[in-house]
C-alpha atoms as a PDB file:
ATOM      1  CA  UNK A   1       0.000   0.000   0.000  1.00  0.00           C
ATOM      2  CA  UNK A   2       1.250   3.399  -0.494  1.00  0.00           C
ATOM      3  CA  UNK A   3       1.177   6.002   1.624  1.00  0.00           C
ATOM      4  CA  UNK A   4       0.297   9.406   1.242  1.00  0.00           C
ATOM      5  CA  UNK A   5       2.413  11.869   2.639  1.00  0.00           C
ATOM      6  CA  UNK A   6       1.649  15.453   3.418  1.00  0.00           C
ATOM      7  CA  UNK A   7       2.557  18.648   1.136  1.00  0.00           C
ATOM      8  CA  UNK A   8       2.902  22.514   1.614  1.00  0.00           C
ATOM      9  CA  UNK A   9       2.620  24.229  -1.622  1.00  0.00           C
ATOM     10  CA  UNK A  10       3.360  27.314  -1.617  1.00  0.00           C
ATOM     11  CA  UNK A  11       3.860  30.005  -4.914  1.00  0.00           C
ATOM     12  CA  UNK A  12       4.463  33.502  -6.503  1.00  0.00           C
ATOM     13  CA  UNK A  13       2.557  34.032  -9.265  1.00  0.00           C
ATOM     14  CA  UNK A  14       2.057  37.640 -10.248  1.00  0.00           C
ATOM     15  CA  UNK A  15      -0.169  37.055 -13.419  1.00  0.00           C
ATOM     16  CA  UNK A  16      -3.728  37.029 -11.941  1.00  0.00           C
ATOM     17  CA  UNK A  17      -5.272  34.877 -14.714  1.00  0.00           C
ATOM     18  CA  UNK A  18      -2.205  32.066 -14.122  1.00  0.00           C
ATOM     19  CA  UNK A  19      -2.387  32.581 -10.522  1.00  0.00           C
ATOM     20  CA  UNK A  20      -6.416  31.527 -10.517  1.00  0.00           C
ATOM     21  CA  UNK A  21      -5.606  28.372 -12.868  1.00  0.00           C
ATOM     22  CA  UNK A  22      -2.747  27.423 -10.544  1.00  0.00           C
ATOM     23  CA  UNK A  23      -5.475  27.981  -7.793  1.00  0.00           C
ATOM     24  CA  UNK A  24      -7.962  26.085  -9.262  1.00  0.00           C
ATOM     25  CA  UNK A  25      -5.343  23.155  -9.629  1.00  0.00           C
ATOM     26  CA  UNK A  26      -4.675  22.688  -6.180  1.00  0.00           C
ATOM     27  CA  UNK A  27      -7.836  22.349  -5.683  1.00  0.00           C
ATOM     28  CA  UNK A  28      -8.450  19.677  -8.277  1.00  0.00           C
ATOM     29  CA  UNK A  29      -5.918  17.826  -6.464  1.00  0.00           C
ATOM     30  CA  UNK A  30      -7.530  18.294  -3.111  1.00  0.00           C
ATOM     31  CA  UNK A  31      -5.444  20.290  -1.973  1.00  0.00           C
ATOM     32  CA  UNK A  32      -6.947  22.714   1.017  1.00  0.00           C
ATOM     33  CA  UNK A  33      -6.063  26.569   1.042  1.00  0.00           C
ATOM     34  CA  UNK A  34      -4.231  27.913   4.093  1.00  0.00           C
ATOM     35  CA  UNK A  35      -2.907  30.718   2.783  1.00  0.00           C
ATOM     36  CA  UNK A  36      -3.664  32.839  -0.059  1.00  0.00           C
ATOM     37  CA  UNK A  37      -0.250  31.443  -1.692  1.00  0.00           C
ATOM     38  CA  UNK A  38      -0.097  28.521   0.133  1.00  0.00           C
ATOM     39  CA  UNK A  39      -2.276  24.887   0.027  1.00  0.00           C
ATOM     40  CA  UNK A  40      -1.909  21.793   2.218  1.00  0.00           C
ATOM     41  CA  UNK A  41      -2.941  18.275   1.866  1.00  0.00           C
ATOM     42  CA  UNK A  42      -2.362  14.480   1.293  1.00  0.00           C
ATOM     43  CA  UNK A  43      -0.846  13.069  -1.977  1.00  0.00           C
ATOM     44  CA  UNK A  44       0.504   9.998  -2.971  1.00  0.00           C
ATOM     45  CA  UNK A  45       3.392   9.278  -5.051  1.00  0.00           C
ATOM     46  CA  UNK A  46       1.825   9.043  -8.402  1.00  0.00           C
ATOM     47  CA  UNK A  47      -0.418  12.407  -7.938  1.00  0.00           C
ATOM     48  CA  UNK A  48       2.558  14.030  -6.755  1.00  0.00           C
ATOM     49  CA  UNK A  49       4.172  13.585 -10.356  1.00  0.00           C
ATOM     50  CA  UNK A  50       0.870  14.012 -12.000  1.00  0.00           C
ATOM     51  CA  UNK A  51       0.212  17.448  -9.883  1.00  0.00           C
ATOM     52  CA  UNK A  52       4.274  18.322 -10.649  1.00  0.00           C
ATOM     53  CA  UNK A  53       3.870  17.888 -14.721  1.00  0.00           C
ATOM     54  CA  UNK A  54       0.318  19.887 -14.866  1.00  0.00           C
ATOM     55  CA  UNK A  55       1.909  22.855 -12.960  1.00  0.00           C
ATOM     56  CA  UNK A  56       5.114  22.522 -15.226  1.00  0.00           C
ATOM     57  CA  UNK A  57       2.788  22.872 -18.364  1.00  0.00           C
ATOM     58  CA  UNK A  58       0.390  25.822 -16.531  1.00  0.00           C
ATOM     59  CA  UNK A  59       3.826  27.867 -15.399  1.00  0.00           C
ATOM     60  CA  UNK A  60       6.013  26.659 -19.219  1.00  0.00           C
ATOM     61  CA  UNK A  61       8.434  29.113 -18.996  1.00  0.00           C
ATOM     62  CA  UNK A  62       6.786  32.287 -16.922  1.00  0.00           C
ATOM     63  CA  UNK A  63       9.266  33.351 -14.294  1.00  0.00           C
ATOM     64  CA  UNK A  64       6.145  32.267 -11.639  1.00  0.00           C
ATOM     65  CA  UNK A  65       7.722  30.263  -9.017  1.00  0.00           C
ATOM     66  CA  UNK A  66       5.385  26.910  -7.269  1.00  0.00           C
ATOM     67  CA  UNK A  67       7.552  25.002  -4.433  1.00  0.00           C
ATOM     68  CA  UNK A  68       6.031  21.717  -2.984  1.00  0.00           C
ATOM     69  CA  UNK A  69       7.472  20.459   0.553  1.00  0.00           C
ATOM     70  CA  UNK A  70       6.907  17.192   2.173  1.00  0.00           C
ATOM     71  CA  UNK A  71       5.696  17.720   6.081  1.00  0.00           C
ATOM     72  CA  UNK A  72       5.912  14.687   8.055  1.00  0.00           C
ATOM     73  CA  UNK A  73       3.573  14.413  10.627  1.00  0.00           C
ATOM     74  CA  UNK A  74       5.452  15.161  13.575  1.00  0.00           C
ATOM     75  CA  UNK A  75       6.284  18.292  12.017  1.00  0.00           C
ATOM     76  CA  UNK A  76       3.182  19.258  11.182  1.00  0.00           C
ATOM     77  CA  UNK A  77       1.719  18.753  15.058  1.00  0.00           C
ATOM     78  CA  UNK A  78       4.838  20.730  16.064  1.00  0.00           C
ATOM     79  CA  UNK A  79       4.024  23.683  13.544  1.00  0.00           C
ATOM     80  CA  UNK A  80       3.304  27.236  15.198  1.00  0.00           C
ATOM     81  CA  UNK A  81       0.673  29.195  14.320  1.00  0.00           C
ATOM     82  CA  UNK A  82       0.456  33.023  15.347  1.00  0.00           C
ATOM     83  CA  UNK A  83      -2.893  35.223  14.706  1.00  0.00           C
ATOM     84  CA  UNK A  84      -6.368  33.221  14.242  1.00  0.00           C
ATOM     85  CA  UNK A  85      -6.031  29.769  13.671  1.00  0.00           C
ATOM     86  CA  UNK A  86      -7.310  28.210  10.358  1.00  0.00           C
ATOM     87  CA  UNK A  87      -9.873  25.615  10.263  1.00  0.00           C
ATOM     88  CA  UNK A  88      -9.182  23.200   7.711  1.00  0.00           C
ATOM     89  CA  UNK A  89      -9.705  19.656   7.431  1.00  0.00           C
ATOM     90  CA  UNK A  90      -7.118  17.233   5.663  1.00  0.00           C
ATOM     91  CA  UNK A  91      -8.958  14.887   3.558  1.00  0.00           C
ATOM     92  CA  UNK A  92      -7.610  12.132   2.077  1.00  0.00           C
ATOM     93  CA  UNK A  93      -6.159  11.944  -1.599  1.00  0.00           C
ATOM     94  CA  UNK A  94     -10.175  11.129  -2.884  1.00  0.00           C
ATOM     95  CA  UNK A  95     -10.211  10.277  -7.270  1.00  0.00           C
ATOM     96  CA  UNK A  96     -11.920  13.405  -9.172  1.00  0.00           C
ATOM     97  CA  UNK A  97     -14.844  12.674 -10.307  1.00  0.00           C
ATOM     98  CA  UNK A  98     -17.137  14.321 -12.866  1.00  0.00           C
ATOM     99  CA  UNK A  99     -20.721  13.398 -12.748  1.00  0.00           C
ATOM    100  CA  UNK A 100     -22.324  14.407 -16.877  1.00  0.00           C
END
């Protein structure tokens, strides 16, 4: 079985339109916004690369910058947070699904 791990994505994109689709992305994957530039959530290996290759052919070669760190879990109980907390819920990697 594999198992997911956790990822902070975080990015500068200063195009509006390109910063929505990369957005929008994140999303698709599941990911969970925690930040206005930054998402969280759980992906496994494959979706990883698959999430890695979209953004590569979204960004092609603007000067935007997307970074993508794994957080263990120990370091993400440890994490500090300073100002309101955010409520979000980390769901698992779930298949998209389009219902026509």
């Amino acid at each position: 079985m594999v198992k997911d791990l956790r990822y902070l994505v975080i990015y500068d994109v200063t195009d509006d339109n390109l910063r929505n689709k990369v957005s929008e992305l994140l999303k698709d994957y599941g990911l969970q916004r925690i930040q206005y530039s930054a998402f969280i959530g759980q992906l496994r290996r494959d979706k990883l690369k698959s999430l890695t290759v979209d953004l590569k052919k979204l960004i092609r070669e603007a000067v935007e910058n997307v970074q993508l760190y794994p957080i263990c879990d120990t370091c993400f109980k440890g994490r500090t947070e300073v100002g309101k907390p955010k409520r979000y819920e980390l769901v698992e990697d779930k298949p998209r699904i389009a219902y026509i």
